[in-house]
Protein backbone atom coordinates (compact mmCIF):
# COMPACT_ATOMS: atom_id res chain seq x y z
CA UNK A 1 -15.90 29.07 7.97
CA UNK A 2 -13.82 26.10 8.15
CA UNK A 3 -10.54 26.24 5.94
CA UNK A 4 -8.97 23.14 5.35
CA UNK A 5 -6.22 21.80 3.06
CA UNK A 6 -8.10 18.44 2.69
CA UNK A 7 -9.85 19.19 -0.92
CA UNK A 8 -6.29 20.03 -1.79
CA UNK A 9 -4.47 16.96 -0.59
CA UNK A 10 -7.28 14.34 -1.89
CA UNK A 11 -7.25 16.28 -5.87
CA UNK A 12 -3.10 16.08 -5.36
CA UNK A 13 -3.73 11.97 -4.33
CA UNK A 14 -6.26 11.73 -7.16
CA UNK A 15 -3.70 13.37 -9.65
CA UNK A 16 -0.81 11.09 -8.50
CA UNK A 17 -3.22 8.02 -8.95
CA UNK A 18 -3.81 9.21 -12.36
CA UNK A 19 -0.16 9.67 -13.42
CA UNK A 20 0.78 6.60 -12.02
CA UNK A 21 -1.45 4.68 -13.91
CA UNK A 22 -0.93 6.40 -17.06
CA UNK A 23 3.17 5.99 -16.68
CA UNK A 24 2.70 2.04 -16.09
CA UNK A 25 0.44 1.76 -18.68
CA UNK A 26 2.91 3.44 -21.25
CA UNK A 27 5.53 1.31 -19.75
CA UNK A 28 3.67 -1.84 -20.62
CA UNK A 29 2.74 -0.85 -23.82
CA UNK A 30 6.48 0.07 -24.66
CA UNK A 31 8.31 -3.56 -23.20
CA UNK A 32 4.97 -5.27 -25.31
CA UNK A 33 6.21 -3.50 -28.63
CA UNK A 34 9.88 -4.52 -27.97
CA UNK A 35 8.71 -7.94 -26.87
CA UNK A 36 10.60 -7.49 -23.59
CA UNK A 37 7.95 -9.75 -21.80
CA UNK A 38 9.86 -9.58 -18.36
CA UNK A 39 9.67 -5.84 -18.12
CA UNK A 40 6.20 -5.81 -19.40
CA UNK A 41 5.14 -8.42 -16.82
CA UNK A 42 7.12 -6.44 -13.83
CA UNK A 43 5.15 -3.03 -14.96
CA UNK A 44 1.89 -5.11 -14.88
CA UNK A 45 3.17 -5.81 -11.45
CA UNK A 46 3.95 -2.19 -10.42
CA UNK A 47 0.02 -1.35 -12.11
CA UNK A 48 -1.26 -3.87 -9.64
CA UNK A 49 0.93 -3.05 -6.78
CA UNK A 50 -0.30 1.17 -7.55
CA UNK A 51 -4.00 -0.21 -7.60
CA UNK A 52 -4.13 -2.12 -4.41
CA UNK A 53 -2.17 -0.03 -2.14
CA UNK A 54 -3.28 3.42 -3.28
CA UNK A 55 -6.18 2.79 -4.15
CA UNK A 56 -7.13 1.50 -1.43
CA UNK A 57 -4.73 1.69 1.63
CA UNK A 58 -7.00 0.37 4.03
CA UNK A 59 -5.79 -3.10 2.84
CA UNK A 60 -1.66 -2.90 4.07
CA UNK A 61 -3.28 -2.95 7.66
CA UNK A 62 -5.08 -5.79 6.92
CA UNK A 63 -2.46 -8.04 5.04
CA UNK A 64 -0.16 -7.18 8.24
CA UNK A 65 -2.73 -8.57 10.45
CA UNK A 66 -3.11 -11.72 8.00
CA UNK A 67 0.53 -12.34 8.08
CA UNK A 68 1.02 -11.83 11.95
CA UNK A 69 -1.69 -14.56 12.22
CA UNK A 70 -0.08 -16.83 9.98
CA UNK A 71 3.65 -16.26 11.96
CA UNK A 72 1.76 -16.59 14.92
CA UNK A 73 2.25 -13.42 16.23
CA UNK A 74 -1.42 -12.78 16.98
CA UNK A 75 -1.20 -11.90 20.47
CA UNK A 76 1.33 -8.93 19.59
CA UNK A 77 -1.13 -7.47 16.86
CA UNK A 78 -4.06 -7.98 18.81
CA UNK A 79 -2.12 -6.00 22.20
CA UNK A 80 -1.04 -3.12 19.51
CA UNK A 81 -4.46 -3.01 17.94
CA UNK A 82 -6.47 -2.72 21.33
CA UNK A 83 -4.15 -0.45 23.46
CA UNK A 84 -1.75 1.90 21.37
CA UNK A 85 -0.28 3.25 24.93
CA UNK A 86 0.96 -0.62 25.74
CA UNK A 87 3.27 -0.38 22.61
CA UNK A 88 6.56 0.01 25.14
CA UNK A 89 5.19 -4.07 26.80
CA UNK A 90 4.89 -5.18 23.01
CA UNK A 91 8.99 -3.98 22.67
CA UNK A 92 9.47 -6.00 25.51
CA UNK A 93 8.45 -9.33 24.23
CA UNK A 94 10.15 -8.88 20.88
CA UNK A 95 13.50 -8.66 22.61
């Protein structure tokens, strides 16, 4: 039998999801009944910022690579992405 704390961690992630998007959702319902659009608009923020990045996390790896590309730093992402060990080299050139 294989025991495994996995189930465990992804019904605690699932949870946190849930609370998350139940907080921001009170919070925008709150600054919209005191008409304090700036809060409401920076909780509608937060609600997106919860959705993308723990929803799916996948994506922070993939905006990094978009913005090395678009600082030009491709050839740094592209050493780190195919050879982990050359990391120490990749130190090197940022100095």
């Amino acid at each position: 039998m294989n025991y495994s704390l996995q189930g465990v961690f992804e019904w605690l992630q699932t949870q946190a999801q849930y609370a998350l998007f139940i907080v921001l959702l009170v919070l925008i319902l709150i600054f919209a009944a005191k008409r304090a659009w700036v809060g409401m608009i920076g909780a509608i923020i937060g609600l997106a910022a919860v959705g993308i990045f723990i929803l799916n996390p996948d994506i922070i790896s993939d905006m990094a690579e978009w913005l090395g590309e678009k600082l030009n730093m491709g050839v740094i992402v592209s050493i780190v992405k195919e050879t982990p060990e050359m990391l120490s080299s990749v130190e090197y050139l940022s100095n």
